[in-house]
Protein backbone atom coordinates (compact mmCIF):
# COMPACT_ATOMS: atom_id res chain seq x y z
CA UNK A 1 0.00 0.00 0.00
CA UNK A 2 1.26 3.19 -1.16
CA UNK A 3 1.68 6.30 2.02
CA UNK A 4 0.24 9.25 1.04
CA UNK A 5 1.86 12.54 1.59
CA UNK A 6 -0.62 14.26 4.08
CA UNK A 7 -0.86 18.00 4.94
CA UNK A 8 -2.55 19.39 7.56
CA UNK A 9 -5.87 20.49 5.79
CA UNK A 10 -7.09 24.08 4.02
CA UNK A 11 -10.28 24.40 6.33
CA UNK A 12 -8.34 23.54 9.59
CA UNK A 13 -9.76 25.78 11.85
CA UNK A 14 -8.15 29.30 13.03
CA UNK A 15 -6.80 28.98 16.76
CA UNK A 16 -5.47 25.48 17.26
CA UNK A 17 -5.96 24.24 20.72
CA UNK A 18 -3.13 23.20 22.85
CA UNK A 19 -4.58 19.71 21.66
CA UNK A 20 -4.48 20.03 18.02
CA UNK A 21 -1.49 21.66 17.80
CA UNK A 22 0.48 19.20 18.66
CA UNK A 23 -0.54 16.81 15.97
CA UNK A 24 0.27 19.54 13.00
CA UNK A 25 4.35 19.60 14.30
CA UNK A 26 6.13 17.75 11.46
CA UNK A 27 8.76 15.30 10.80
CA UNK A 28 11.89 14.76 13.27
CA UNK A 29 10.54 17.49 15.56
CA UNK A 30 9.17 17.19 18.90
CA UNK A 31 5.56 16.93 19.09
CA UNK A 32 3.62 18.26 21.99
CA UNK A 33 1.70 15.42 23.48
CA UNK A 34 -2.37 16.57 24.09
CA UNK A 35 -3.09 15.81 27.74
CA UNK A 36 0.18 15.36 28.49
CA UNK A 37 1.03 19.60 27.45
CA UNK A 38 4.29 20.87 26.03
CA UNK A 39 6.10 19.31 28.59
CA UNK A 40 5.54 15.25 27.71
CA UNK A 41 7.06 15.71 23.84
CA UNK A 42 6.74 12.63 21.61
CA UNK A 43 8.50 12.20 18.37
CA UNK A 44 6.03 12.45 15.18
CA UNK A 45 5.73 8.84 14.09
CA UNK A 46 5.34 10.49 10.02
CA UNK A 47 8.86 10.58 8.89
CA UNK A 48 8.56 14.04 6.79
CA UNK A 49 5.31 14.69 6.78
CA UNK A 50 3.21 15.88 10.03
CA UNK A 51 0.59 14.22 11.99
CA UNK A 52 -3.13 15.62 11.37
CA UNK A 53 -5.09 15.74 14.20
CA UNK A 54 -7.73 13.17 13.76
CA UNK A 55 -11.07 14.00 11.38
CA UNK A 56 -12.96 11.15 10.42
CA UNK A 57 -13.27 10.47 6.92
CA UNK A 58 -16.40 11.60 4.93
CA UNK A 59 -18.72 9.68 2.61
CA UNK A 60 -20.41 6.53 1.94
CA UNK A 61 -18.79 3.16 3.38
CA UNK A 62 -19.18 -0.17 1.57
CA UNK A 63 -20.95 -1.25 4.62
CA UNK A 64 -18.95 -4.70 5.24
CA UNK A 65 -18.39 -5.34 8.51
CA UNK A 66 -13.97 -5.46 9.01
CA UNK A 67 -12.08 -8.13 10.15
CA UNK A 68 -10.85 -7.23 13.51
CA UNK A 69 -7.12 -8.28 14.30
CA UNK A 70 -6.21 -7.10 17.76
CA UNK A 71 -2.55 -7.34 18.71
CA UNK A 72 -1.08 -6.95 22.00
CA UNK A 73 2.63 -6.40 23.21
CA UNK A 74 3.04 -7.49 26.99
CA UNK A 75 4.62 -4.69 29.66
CA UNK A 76 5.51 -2.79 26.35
CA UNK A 77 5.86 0.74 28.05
CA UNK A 78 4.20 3.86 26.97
CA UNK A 79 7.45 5.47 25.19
CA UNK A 80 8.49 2.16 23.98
CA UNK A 81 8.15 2.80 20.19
CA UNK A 82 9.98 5.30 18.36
CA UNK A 83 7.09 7.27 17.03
CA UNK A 84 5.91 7.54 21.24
CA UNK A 85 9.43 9.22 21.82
CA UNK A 86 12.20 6.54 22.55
CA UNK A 87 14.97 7.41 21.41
CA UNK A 88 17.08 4.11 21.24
CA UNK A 89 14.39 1.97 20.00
CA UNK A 90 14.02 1.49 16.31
CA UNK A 91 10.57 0.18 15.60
CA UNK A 92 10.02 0.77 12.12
CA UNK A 93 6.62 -1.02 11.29
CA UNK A 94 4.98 0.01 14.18
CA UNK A 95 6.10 3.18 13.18
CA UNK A 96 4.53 2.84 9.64
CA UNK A 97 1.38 1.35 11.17
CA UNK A 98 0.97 4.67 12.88
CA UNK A 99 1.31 6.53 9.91
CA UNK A 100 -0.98 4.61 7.86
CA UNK A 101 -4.10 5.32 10.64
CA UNK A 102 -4.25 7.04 14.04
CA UNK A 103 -2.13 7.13 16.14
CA UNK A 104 -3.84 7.49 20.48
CA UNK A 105 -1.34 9.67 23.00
CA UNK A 106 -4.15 9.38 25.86
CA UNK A 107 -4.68 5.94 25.64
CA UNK A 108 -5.16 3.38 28.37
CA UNK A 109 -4.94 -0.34 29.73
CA UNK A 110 -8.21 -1.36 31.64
CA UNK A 111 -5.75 -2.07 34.12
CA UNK A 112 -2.27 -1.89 35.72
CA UNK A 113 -1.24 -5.79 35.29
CA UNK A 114 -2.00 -8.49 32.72
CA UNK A 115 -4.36 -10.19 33.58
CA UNK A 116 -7.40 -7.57 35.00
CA UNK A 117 -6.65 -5.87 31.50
CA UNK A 118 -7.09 -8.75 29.60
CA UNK A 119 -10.35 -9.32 31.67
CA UNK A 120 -11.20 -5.49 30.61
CA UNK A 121 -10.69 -6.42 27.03
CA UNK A 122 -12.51 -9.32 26.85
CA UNK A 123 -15.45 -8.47 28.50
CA UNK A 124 -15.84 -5.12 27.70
CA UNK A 125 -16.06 -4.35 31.93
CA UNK A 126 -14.14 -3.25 34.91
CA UNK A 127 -11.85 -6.57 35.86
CA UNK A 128 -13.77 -5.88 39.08
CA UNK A 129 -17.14 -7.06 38.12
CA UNK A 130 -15.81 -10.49 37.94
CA UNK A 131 -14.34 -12.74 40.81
CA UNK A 132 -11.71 -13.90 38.37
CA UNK A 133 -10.77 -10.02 37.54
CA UNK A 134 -10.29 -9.55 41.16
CA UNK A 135 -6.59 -11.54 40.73
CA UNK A 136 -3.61 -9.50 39.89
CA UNK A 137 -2.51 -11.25 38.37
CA UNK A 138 -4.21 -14.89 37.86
CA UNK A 139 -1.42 -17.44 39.30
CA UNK A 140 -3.01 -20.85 40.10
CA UNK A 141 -5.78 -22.93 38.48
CA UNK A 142 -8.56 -21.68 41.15
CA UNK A 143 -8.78 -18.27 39.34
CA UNK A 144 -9.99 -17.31 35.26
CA UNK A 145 -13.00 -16.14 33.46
CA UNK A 146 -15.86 -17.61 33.89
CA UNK A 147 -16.70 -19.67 30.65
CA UNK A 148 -20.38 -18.89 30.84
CA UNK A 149 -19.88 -14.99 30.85
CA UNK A 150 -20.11 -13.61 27.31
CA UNK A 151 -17.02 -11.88 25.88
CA UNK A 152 -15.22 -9.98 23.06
CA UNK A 153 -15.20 -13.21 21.15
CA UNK A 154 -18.72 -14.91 21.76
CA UNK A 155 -20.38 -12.06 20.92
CA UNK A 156 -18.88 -11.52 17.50
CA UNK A 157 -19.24 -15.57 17.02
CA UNK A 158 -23.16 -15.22 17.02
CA UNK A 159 -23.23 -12.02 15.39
CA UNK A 160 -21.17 -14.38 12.44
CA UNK A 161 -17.97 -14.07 12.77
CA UNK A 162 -14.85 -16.89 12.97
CA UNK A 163 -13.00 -16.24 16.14
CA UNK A 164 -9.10 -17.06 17.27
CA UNK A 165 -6.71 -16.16 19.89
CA UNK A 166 -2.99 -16.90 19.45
CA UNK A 167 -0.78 -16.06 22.05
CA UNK A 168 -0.86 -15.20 26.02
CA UNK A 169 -4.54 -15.83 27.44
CA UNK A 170 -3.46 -15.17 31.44
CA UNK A 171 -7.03 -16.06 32.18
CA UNK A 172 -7.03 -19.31 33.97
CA UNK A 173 -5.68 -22.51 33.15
CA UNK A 174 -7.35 -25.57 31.99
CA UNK A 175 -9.56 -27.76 32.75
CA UNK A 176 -11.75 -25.07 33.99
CA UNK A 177 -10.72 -22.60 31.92
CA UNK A 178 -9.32 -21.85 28.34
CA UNK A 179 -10.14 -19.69 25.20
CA UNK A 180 -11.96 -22.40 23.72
CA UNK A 181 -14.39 -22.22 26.43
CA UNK A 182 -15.01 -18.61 25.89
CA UNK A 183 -15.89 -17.69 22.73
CA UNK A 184 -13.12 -18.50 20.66
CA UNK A 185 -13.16 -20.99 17.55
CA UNK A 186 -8.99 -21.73 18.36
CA UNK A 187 -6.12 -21.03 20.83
CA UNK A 188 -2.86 -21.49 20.31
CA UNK A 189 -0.59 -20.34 22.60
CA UNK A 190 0.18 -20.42 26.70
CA UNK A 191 -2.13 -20.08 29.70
CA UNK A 192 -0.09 -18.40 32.26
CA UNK A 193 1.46 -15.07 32.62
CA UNK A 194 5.08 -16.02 31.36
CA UNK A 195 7.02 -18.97 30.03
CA UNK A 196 10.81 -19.05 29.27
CA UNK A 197 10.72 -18.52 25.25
CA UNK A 198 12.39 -21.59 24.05
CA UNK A 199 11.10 -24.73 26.97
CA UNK A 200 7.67 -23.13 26.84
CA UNK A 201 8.13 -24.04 31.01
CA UNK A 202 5.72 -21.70 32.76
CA UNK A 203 5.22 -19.84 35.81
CA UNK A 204 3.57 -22.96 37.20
CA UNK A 205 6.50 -25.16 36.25
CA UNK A 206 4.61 -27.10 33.55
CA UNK A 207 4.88 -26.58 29.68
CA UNK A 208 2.78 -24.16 28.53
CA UNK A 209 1.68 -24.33 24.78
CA UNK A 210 -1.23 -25.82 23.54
CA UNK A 211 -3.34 -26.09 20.15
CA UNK A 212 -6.70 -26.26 21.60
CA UNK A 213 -6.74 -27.84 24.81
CA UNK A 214 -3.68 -30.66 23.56
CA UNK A 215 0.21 -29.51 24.20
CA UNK A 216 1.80 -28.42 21.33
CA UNK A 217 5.75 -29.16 21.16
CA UNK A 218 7.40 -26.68 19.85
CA UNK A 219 11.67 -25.38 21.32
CA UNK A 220 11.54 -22.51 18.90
CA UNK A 221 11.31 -18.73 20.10
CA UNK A 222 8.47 -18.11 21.10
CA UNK A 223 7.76 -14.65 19.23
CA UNK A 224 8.25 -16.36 16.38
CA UNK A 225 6.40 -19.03 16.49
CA UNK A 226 3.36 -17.12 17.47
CA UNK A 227 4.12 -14.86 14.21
CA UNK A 228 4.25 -17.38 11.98
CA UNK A 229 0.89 -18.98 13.47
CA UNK A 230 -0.83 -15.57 12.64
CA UNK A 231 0.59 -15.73 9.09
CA UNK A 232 -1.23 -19.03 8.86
CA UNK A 233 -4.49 -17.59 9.73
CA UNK A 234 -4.92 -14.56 8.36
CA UNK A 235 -3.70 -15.98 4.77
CA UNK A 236 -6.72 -18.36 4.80
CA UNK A 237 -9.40 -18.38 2.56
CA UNK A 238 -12.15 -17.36 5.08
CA UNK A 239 -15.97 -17.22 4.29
CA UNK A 240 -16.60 -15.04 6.96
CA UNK A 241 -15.16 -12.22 8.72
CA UNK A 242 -12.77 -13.01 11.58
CA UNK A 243 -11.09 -11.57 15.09
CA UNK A 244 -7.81 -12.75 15.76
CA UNK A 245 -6.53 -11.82 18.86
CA UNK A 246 -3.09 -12.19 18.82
CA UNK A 247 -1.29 -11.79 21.96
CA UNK A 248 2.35 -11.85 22.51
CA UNK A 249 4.50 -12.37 25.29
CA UNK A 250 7.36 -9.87 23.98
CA UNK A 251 8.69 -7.71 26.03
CA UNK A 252 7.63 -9.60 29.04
CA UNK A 253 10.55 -11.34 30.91
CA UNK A 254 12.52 -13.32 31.30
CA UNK A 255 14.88 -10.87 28.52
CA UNK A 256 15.61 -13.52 25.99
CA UNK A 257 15.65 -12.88 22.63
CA UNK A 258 16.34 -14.95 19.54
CA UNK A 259 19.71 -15.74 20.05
CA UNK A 260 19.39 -16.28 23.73
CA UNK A 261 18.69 -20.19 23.88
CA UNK A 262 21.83 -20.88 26.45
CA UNK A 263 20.60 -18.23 29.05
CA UNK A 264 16.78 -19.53 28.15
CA UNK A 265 18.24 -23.60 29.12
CA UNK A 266 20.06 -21.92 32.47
CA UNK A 267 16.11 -20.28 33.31
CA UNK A 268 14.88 -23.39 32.08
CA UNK A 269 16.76 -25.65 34.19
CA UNK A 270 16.24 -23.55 37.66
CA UNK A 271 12.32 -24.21 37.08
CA UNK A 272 12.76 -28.28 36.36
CA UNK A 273 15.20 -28.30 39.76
CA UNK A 274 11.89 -27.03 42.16
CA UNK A 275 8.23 -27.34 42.31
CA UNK A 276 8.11 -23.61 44.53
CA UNK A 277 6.11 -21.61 42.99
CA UNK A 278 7.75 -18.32 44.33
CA UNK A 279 11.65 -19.92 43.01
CA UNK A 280 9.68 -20.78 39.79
CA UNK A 281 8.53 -17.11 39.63
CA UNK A 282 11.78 -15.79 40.53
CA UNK A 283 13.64 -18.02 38.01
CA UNK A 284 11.49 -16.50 35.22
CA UNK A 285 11.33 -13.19 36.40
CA UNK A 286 15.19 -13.16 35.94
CA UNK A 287 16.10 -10.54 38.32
CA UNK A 288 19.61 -11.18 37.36
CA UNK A 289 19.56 -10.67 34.49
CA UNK A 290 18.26 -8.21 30.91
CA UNK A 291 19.56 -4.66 30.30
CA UNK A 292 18.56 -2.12 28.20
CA UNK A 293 20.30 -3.39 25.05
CA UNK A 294 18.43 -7.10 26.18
CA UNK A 295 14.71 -5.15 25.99
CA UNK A 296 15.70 -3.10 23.06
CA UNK A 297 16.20 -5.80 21.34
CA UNK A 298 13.16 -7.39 22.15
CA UNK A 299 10.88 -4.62 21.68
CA UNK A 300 12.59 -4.88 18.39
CA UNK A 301 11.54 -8.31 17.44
CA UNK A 302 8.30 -7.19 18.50
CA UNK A 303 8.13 -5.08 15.66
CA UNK A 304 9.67 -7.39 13.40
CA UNK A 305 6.89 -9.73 14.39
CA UNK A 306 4.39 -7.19 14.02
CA UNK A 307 6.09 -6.47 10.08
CA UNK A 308 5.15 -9.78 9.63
CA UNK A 309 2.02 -10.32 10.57
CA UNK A 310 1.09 -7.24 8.86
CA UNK A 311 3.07 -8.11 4.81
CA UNK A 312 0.86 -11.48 5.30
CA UNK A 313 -2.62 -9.18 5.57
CA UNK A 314 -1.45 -7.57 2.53
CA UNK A 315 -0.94 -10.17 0.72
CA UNK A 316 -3.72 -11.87 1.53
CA UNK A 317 -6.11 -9.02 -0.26
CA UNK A 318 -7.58 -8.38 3.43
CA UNK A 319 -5.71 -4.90 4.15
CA UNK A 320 -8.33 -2.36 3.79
CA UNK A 321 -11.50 -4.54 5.16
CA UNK A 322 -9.23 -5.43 8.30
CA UNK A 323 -9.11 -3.06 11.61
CA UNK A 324 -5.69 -3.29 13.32
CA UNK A 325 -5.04 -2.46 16.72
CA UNK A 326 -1.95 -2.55 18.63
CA UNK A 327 -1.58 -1.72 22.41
CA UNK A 328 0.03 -2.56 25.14
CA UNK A 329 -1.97 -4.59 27.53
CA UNK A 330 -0.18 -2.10 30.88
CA UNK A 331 2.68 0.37 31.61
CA UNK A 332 5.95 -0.71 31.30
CA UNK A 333 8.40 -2.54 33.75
CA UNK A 334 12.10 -2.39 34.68
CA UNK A 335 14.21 -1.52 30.98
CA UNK A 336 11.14 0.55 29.89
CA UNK A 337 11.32 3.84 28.56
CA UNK A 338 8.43 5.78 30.09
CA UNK A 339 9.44 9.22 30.19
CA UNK A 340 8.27 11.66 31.03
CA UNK A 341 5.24 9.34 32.58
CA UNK A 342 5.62 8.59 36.00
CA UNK A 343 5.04 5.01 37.87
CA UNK A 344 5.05 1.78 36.10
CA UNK A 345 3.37 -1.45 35.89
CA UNK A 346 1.29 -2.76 38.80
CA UNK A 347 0.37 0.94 39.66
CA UNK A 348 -1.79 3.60 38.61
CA UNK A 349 0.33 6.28 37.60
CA UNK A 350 0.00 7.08 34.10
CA UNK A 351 2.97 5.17 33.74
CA UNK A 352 1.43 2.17 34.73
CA UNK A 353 -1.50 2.29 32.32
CA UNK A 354 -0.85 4.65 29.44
CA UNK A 355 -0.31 2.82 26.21
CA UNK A 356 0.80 2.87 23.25
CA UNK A 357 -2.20 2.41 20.76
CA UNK A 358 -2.58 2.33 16.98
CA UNK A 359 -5.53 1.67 15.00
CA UNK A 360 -5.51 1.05 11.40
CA UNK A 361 -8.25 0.49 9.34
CA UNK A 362 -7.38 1.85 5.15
CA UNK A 363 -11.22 1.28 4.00
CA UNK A 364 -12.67 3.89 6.77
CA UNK A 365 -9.77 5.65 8.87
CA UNK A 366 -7.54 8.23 6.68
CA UNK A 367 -3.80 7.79 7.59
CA UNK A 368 -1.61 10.29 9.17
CA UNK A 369 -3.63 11.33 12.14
CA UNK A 370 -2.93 11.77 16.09
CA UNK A 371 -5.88 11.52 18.23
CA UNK A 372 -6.00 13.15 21.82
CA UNK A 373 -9.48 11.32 23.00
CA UNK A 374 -9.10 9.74 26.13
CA UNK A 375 -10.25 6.05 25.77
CA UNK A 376 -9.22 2.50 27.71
CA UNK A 377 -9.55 -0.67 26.99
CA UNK A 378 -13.42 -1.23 28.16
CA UNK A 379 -14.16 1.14 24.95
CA UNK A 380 -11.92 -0.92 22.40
CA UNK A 381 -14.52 -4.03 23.02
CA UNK A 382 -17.85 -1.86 22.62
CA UNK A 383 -16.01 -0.86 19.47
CA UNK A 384 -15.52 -3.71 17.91
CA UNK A 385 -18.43 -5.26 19.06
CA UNK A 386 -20.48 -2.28 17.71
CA UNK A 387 -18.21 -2.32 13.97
CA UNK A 388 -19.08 -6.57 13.95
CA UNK A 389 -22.65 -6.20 14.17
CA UNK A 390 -23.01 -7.42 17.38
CA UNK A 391 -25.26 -6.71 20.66
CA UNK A 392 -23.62 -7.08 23.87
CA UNK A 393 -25.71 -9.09 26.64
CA UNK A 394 -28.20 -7.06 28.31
CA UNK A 395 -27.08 -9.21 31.60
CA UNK A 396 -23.60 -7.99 31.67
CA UNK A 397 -23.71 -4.45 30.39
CA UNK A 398 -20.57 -2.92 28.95
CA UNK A 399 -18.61 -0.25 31.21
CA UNK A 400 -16.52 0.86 27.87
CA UNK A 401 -18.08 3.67 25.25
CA UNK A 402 -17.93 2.30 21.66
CA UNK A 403 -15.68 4.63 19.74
CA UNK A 404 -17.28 3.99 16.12
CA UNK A 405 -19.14 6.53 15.87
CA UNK A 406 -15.85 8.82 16.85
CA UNK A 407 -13.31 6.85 14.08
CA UNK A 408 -15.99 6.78 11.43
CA UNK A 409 -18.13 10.11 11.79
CA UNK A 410 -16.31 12.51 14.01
CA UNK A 411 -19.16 12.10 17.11
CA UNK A 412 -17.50 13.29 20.38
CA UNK A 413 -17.93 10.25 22.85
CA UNK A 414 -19.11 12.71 25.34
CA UNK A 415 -18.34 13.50 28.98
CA UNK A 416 -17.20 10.29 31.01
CA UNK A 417 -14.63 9.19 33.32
CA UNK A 418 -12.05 6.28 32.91
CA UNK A 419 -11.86 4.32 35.95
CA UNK A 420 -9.58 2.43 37.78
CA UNK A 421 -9.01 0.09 40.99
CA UNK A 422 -6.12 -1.86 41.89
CA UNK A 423 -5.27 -2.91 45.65
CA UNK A 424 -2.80 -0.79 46.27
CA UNK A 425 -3.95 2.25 44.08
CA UNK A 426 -7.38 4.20 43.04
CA UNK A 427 -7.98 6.36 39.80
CA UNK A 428 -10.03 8.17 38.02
CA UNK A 429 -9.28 10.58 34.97
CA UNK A 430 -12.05 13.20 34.06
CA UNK A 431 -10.97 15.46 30.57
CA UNK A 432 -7.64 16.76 31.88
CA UNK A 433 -7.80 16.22 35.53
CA UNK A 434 -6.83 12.85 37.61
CA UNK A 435 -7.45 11.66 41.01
CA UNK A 436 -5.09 9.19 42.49
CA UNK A 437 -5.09 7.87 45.84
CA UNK A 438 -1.88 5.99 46.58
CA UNK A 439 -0.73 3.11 48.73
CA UNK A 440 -0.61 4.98 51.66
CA UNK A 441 -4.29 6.13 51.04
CA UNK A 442 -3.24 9.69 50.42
CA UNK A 443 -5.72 11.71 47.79
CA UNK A 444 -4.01 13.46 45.10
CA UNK A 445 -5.04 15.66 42.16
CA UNK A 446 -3.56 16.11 38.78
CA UNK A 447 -4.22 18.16 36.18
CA UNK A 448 -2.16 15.93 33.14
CA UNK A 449 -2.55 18.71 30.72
CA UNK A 450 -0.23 20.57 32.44
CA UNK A 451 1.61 17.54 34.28
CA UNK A 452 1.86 14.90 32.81
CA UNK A 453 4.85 13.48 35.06
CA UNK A 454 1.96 13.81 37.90
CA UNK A 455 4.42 15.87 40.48
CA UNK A 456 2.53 18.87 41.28
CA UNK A 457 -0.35 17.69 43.50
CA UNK A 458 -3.06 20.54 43.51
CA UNK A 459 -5.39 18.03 45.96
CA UNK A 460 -4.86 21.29 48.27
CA UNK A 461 -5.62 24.13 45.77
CA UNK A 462 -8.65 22.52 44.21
CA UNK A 463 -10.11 20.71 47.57
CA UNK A 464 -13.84 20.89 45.79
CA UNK A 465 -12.80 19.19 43.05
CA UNK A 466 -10.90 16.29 44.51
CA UNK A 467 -14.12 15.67 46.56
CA UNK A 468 -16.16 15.74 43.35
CA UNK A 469 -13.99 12.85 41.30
CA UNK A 470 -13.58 11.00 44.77
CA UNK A 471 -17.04 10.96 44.98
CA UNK A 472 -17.64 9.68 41.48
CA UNK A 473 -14.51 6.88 41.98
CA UNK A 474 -16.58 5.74 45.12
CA UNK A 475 -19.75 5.25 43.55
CA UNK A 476 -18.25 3.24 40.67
CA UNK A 477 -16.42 1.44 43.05
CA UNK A 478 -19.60 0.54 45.24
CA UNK A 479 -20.68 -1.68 42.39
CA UNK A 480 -17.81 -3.75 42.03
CA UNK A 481 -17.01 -7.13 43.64
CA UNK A 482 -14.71 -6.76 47.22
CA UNK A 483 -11.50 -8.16 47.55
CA UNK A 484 -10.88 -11.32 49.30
CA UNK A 485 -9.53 -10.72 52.68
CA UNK A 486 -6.48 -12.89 53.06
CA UNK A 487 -5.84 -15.65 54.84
């Protein structure tokens, strides 16, 4: 597909907000980040020519229904990808994948840690609605999504469409538990959080890849074995539109890469020696280990991956009827570039739940565009859901706000507030202004078009208003299941 050389419109209108101009600064330069101000710069992902801020396209649509392929990096941090503002990370597809469609700077994770996002995605609600949301993550068989609740993918199924998920479920193990029991026609991939990349040995100590609900042997890197099983799909001949969800475990530790398989047999060998589940977590979380240079190169053959998945959908004739998204499913861990984002995965600092995000779609979505809408994952499942023709279950109503009519006719989602709950943290983000209540159960008020980095704390200037969006976080957070107590 040929890029288009895009320039910021004729009719643009007179006085740019502090929003929109940031998406008209071109090329190499620094781009001023909407709800993040002139102080959170990102680099333009457009090469030459300058980001638009987002319009939705005009005129009539063909009025097929796309195929919806939803990728997912894991722990991929919000700064990760050079068109987000790292600046020694190449990631050159992703990069292009931005500037074919829109690229989201206020985008979120439902939640801080894998699991309760992927929950968030799947369902469409807070992880808290669901006892199996409530873990954080999901590590032991007692705990996963309840195969009789309706999600992402058995909605779409009776609304027609073929359904698969290759990759990293993280919600619940079998025999209770699995894709195929929610919705979706195929799994391959791993149940747990983690696995060393080459043994497939997870983070309960048993291997962890399976076609269907039968182990799958396969020593190969991971990453690319998952790529290559999207390749298969998507160049099918298929009668009926599809969601894939493809999941990977990149740049999740342990930091192997490719040529890693030594240091992946040391990991490897540490789980096989115990049946501990906290020295079979340590092993993988290889705390003695990675670097920098380690995740660089990994979030690198992410993007390689991501390449080619995406040559396969164009040569497979699927390109413009196909919706891509790519996010992160939280904030990023210890080698992630967040800056200028404060906090990182398992809390609710922006760094900790703002993602990267890029949606494609060439038949409806005009390239070359930032957007500055607020949005988390809850809203990415109404979307789809709404752009598949399908009706979510009166029984379990959604908590996201379907963004279709926003990518495909310019309608303003309207006044809402993102929320979040975590154990140790409490959020809410209202236009421009946050409330945070940390560990300690201290209030705090941000106002993230100014401060982004969330470091001046105007709970004392603006006391009215911190009661207002406490309030609010409250009454959301009545109607959500209570932690367990422990012990």
């Amino acid at each position: 597909m040929s890029e288009r050389s895009l320039l910021p419109s004729s009719d643009a209108r007179d006085g740019l907000s502090r929003r929109a101009l940031g998406g008209l600064i071109g090329g190499g330069a620094l781009s001023a980040v909407a709800g993040t101000a002139a102080a959170s710069p990102a680099v333009a992902s457009t090469g030459t020519t300058a980001e638009q801020p987002f319009r939705a396209r005009t005129g009539a649509s063909s009025g097929r229904r796309p195929n919806l392929l939803v990728i997912l990096g894991d722990d991929l941090g919000w700064a990760d990808l050079s068109s987000y503002g790292a600046p020694h990370i190449k990631t050159p597809n992703l990069d292009r994948l931005a500037r074919q469609g829109v690229r989201f700077t206020d985008a979120y994770a439902g939640s801080a840690t894998c699991s309760p996002t992927r929950f968030s995605l799947y369902t469409g609600r807070y992880p808290g609605r669901t006892k199996g949301g409530l873990a954080e993550p999901i590590a032991n068989r007692t705990q996963g999504l309840d195969p009789t609740h309706p999600t992402l993918a058995s909605l779409l199924r009776t609304a027609g469409y073929s359904t698969a998920l290759i990759g990293k479920w993280h919600c619940g193990w079998l025999p209770d538990y699995s894709p195929t029991k929610s919705g979706w026609d195929e799994f391959f991939g791993n149940h747990g959080g983690a696995l060393e990349y080459f043994s497939k040995l997870g983070q309960l100590g048993d291997y962890d890849l399976y076609e269907g609900d039968a182990t799958y042997q396969d020593l190969r890197y991971y990453t690319n074995v998952l790529t290559e099983r999207a390749v298969e799909y998507i160049g099918r001949d298929h009668a009926q539109p599809w969601l894939l969800n493809l999941n990977f475990t990149t740049p999740h530790w342990p930091w192997l890469a490719e040529g890693d398989a030594e240091t992946g047999a040391g990991i490897a060998a540490k789980i096989r020696a115990t049946t501990d589940v906290g020295e079979i977590f340590s092993a993988l979380g290889h705390f003695d280990g990675g670097s920098v240079a380690k995740y660089t190169e990994m979030v690198e053959s992410l993007d390689a991956a991501v390449g080619e998945v995406l040559e396969a959908l164009r040569r497979s004739g699927q390109e413009s009827d196909t919706l891509v998204y790519f996010a992160s499913d939280n904030g990023g861990e210890r080698f992630s570039y967040n800056w200028p984002l404060s906090g990182e995965k398992f809390d609710l600092l922006e760094g900790g739940i703002r993602v990267p995000t890029i949606v494609r779609w060439p038949g409806r979505i005009d390239p070359g565009q930032v957007s500055h809408e607020p949005n988390f994952s809850p809203d990415w499942t109404a979307t789809f859901l709404e752009l598949g023709g399908a009706r979510p279950a009166p029984a379990y109503p959604l908590d996201g706000t379907s963004l279709a009519g926003y990518l495909l006719h310019g309608h303003a989602p309207g006044k809402r507030d993102l929320f979040w709950r975590v154990r140790a943290n409490r959020a809410l983000r209202r236009g421009d202004w946050k409330y945070y209540q940390d560990a300690d159960g201290t209030d705090h008020l941000f106002d993230l078009a100014r401060d982004s980095r969330e470091q001046a704390d105007l709970a004392s200037d603006r006391p009215e208003l911190l009661a207002e969006l406490k309030a609010a976080w409250e009454k959301t957070g009545a109607g959500l299941l209570p932690y367990p107590t422990a012990g």
